[in-house]
Structure formats: C-alpha cells, structure tokens
N, C-alpha and C. Protein backbone atom coordinates (compact mmCIF):
# COMPACT_ATOMS: atom_id res chain seq x y z
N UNK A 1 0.85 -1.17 0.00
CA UNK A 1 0.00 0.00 0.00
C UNK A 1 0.90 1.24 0.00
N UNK A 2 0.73 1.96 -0.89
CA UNK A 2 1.45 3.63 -0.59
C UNK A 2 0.39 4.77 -0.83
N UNK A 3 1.50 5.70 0.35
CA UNK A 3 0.01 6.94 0.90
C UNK A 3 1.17 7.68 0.38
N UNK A 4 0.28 9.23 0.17
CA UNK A 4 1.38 10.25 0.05
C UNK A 4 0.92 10.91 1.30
N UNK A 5 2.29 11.49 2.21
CA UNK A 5 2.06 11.90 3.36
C UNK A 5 2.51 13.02 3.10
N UNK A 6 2.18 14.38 3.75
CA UNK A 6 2.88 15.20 4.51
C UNK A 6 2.34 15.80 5.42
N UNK A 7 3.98 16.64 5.99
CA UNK A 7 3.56 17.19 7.36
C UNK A 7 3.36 18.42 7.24
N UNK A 8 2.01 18.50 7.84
CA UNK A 8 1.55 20.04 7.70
C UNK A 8 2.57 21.13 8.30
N UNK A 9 3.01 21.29 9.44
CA UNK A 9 4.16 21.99 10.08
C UNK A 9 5.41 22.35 8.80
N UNK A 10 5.39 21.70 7.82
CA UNK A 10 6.36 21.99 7.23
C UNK A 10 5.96 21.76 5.56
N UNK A 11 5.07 22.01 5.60
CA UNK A 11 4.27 22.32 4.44
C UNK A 11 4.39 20.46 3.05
N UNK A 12 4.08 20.36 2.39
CA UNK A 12 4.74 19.42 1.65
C UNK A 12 5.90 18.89 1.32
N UNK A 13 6.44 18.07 1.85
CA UNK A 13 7.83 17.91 1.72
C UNK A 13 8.21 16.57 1.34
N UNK A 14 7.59 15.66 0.84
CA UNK A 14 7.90 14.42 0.21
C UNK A 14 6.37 13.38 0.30
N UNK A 15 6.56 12.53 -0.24
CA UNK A 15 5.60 11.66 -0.46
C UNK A 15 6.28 10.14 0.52
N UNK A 16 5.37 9.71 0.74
CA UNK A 16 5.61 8.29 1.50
C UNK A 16 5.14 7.16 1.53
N UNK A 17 5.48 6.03 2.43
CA UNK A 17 5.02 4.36 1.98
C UNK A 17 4.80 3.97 2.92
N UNK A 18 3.71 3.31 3.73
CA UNK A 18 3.40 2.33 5.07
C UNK A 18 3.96 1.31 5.32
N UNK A 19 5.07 1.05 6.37
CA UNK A 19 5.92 0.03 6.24
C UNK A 19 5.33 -0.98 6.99
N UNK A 20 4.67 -0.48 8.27
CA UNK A 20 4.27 -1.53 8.87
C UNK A 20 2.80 -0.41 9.84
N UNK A 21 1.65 -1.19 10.12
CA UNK A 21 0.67 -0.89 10.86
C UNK A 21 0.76 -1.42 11.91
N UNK A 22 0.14 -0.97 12.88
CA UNK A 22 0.10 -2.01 14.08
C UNK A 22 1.18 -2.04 14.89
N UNK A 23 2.15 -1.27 15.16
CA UNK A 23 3.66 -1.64 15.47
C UNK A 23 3.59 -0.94 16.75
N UNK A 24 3.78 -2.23 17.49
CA UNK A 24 4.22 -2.05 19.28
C UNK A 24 5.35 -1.53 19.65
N UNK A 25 6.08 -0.28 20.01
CA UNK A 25 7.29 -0.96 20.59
C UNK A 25 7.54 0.58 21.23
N UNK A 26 8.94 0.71 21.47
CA UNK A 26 9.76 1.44 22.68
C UNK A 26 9.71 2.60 22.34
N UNK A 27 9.51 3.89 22.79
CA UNK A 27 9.73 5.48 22.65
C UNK A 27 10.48 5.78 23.65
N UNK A 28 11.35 6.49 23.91
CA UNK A 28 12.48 6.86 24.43
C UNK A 28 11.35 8.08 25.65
N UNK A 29 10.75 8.66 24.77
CA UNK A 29 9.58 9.86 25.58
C UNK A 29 8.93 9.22 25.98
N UNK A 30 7.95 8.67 25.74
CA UNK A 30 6.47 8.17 25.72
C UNK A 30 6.33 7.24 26.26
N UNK A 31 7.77 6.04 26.55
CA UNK A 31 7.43 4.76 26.80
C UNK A 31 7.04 3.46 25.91
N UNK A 32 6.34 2.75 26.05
CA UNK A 32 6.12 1.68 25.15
C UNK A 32 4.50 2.34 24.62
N UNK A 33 4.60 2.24 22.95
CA UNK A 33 3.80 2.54 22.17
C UNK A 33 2.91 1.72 21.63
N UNK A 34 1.28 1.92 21.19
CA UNK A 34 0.99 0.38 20.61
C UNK A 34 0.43 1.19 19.79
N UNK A 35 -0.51 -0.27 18.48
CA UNK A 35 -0.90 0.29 17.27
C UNK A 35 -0.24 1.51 16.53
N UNK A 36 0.94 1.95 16.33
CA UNK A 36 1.80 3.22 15.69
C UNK A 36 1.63 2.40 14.55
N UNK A 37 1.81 3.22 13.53
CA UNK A 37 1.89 3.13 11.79
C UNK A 37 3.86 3.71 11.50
N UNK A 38 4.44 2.99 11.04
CA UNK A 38 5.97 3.10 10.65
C UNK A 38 5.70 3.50 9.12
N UNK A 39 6.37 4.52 8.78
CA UNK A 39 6.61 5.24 7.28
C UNK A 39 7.68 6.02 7.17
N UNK A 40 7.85 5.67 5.91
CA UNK A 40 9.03 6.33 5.49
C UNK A 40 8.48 7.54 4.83
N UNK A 41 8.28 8.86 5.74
CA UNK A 41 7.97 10.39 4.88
C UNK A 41 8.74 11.08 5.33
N UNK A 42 9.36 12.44 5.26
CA UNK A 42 9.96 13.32 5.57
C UNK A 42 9.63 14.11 7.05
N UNK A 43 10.37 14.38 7.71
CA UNK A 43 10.15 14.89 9.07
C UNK A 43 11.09 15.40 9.90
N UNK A 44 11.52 16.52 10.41
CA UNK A 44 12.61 16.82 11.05
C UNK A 44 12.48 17.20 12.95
N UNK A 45 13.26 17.49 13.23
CA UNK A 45 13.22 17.73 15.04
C UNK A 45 12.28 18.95 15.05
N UNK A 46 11.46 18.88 16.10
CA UNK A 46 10.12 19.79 16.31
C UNK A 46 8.79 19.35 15.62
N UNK A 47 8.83 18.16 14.85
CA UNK A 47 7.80 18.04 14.22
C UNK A 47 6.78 17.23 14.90
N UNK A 48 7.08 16.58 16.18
CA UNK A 48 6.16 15.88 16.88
C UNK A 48 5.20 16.92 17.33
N UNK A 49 3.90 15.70 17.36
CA UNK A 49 2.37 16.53 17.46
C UNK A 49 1.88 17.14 16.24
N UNK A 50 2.48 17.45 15.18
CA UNK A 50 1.90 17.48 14.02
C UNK A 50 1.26 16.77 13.33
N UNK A 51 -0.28 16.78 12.56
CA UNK A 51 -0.98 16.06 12.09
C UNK A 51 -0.54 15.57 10.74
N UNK A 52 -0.39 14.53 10.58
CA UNK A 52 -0.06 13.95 9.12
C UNK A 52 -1.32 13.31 8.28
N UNK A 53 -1.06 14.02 6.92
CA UNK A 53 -2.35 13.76 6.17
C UNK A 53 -1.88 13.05 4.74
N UNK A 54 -3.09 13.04 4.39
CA UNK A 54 -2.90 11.62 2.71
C UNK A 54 -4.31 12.52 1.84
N UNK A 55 -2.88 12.73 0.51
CA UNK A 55 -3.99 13.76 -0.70
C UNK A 55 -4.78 12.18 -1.18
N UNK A 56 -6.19 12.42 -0.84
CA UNK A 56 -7.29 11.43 -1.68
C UNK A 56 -8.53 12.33 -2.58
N UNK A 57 -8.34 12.14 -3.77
CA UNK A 57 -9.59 12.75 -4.42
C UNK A 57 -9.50 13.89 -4.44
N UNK A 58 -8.19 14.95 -4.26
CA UNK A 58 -8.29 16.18 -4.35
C UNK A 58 -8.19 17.11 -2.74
N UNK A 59 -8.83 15.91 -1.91
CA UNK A 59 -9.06 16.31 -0.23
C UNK A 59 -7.75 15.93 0.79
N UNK A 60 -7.72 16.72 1.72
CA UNK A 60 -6.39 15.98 2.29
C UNK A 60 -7.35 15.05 3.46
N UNK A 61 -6.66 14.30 4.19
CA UNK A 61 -7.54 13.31 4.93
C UNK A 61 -6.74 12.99 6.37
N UNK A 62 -6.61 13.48 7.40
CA UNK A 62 -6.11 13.00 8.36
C UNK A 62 -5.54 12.30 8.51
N UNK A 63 -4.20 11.14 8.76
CA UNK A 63 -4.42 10.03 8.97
C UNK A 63 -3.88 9.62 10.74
N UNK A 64 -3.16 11.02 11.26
CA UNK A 64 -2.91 10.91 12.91
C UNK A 64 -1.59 11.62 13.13
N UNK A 65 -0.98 11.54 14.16
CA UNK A 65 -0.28 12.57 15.12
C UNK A 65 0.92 11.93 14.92
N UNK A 66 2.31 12.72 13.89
CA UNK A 66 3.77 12.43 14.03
C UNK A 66 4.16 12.37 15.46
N UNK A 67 4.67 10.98 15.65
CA UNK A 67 5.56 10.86 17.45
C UNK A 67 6.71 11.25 16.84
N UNK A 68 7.40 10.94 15.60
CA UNK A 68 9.00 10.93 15.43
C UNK A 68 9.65 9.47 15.02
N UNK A 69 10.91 9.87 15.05
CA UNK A 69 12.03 8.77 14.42
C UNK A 69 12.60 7.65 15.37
N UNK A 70 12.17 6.54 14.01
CA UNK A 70 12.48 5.47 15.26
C UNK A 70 13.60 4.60 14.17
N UNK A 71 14.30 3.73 14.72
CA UNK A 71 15.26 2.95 14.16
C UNK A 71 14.57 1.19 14.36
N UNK A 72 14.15 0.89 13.20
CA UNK A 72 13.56 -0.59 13.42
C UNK A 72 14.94 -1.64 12.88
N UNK A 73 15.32 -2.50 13.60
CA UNK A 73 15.30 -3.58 12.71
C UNK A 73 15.36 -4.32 11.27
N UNK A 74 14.25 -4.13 10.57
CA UNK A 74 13.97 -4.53 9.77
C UNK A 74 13.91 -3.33 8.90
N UNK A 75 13.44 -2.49 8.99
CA UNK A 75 13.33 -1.31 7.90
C UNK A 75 14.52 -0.14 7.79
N UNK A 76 15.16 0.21 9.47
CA UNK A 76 16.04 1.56 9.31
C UNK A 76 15.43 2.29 10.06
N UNK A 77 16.00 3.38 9.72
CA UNK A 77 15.23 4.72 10.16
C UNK A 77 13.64 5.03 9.64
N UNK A 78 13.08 4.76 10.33
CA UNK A 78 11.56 5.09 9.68
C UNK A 78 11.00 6.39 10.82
N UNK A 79 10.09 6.82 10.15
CA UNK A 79 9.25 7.96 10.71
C UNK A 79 8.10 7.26 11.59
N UNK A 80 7.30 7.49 12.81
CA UNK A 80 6.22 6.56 13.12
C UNK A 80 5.12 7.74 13.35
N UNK A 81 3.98 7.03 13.11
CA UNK A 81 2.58 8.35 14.01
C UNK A 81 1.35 7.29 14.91
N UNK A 82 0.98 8.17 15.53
CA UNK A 82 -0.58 7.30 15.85
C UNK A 82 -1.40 7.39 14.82
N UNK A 83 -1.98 6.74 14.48
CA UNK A 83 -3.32 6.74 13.73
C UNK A 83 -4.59 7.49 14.71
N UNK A 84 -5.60 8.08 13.78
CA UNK A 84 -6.49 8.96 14.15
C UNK A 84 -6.83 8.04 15.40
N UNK A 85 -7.38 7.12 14.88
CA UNK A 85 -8.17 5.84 15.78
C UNK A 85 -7.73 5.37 17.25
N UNK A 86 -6.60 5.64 17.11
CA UNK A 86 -5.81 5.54 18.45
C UNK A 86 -5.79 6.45 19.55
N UNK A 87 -6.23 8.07 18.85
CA UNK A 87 -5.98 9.27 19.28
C UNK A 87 -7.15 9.25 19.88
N UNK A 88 -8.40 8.77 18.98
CA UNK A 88 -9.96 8.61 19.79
C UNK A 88 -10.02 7.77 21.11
N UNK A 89 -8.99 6.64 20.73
CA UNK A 89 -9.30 5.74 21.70
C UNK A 89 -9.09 6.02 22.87
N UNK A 90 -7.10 5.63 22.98
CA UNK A 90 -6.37 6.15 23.85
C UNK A 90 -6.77 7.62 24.67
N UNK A 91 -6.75 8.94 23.85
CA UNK A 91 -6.89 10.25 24.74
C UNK A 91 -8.23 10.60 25.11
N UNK A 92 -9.99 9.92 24.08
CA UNK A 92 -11.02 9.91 24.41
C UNK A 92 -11.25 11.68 23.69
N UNK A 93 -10.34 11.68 22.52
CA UNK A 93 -10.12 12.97 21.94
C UNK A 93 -11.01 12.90 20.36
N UNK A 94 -11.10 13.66 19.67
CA UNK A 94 -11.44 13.63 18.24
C UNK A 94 -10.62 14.75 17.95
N UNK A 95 -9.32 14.32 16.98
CA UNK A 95 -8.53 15.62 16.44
C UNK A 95 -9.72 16.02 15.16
N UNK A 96 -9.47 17.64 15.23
CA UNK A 96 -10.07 18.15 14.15
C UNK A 96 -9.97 17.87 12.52
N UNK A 97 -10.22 17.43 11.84
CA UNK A 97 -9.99 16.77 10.45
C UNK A 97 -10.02 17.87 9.22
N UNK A 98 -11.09 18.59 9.69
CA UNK A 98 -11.04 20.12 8.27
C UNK A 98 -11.12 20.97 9.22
C-alpha cells in the first residue's frame, strides 16, 4: 500500500510508503507505544504533534499525530505516528480533520 504523506508543520515535503501498521514498541519519551503506523515520509526535530495527512480525491484526509524517528530492525530509520483511531481511543479525543 502507498500513501502520500505530509507534514503540515512543514508544508509538503515528500511523499511516503506504510511500512508496517500495528507496530508495538519502545519510545524513548512516551514509553512503550501500541498500534503506531511506521513510514518512510519526511520529518525533522520539532515536528512531533503534528498532524499527518494523505492527498485522496483532491481532499487531504487526516491520517494521525507524528511521534518521530524510530530505528527498526527490519526497515532503518523510519518515521512513526498514531493513527487517528488511536488518538480517539487512547486520549477519548477527536482531532479536528477540516
């Protein structure tokens, strides 16, 4: 599957690919993370808490909240976020979408 992502904080700055959904694991801040989405899009220091979105149909579309750079294993350096769904769950929040 490939999304084109960017981060609003820094206006369009590359397009990206879903490496893995669902991905449990360690944040150095945050602690242990669950359901995070791993992608490879563009992102630099200060960009956590920024909403990351996917151009569909002309519309941009939410897809959840940049945590930052993580080093997997299997992929490298990848970028990770929560998904919207997580943000509902977990904080009992609805981020704004338009």
């Amino acid at each position: 599957m490939t999304w084109s992502f960017s981060l609003v904080v820094q206006a369009v700055l590359g397009d990206g690919r879903v490496l893995k959904v669902s991905y449990d694991g360690p944040s150095v801040t945050f602690g242990w993370l669950q359901d995070q989405v791993l992608a490879n899009y563009i992102s630099a220091p200060g960009d956590s808490g920024g909403p990351i979105y996917r151009l569909e149909e002309g519309r941009w579309i939410m897809l959840g909240i940049h945590v930052g750079r993580y080093t997997h294993a299997t992929h490298g350096l990848v970028r990770r976020f929560s998904p919207v769904s997580g943000i509902r769950t977990e904080l009992g929040v609805v981020p704004r979408t338009k």
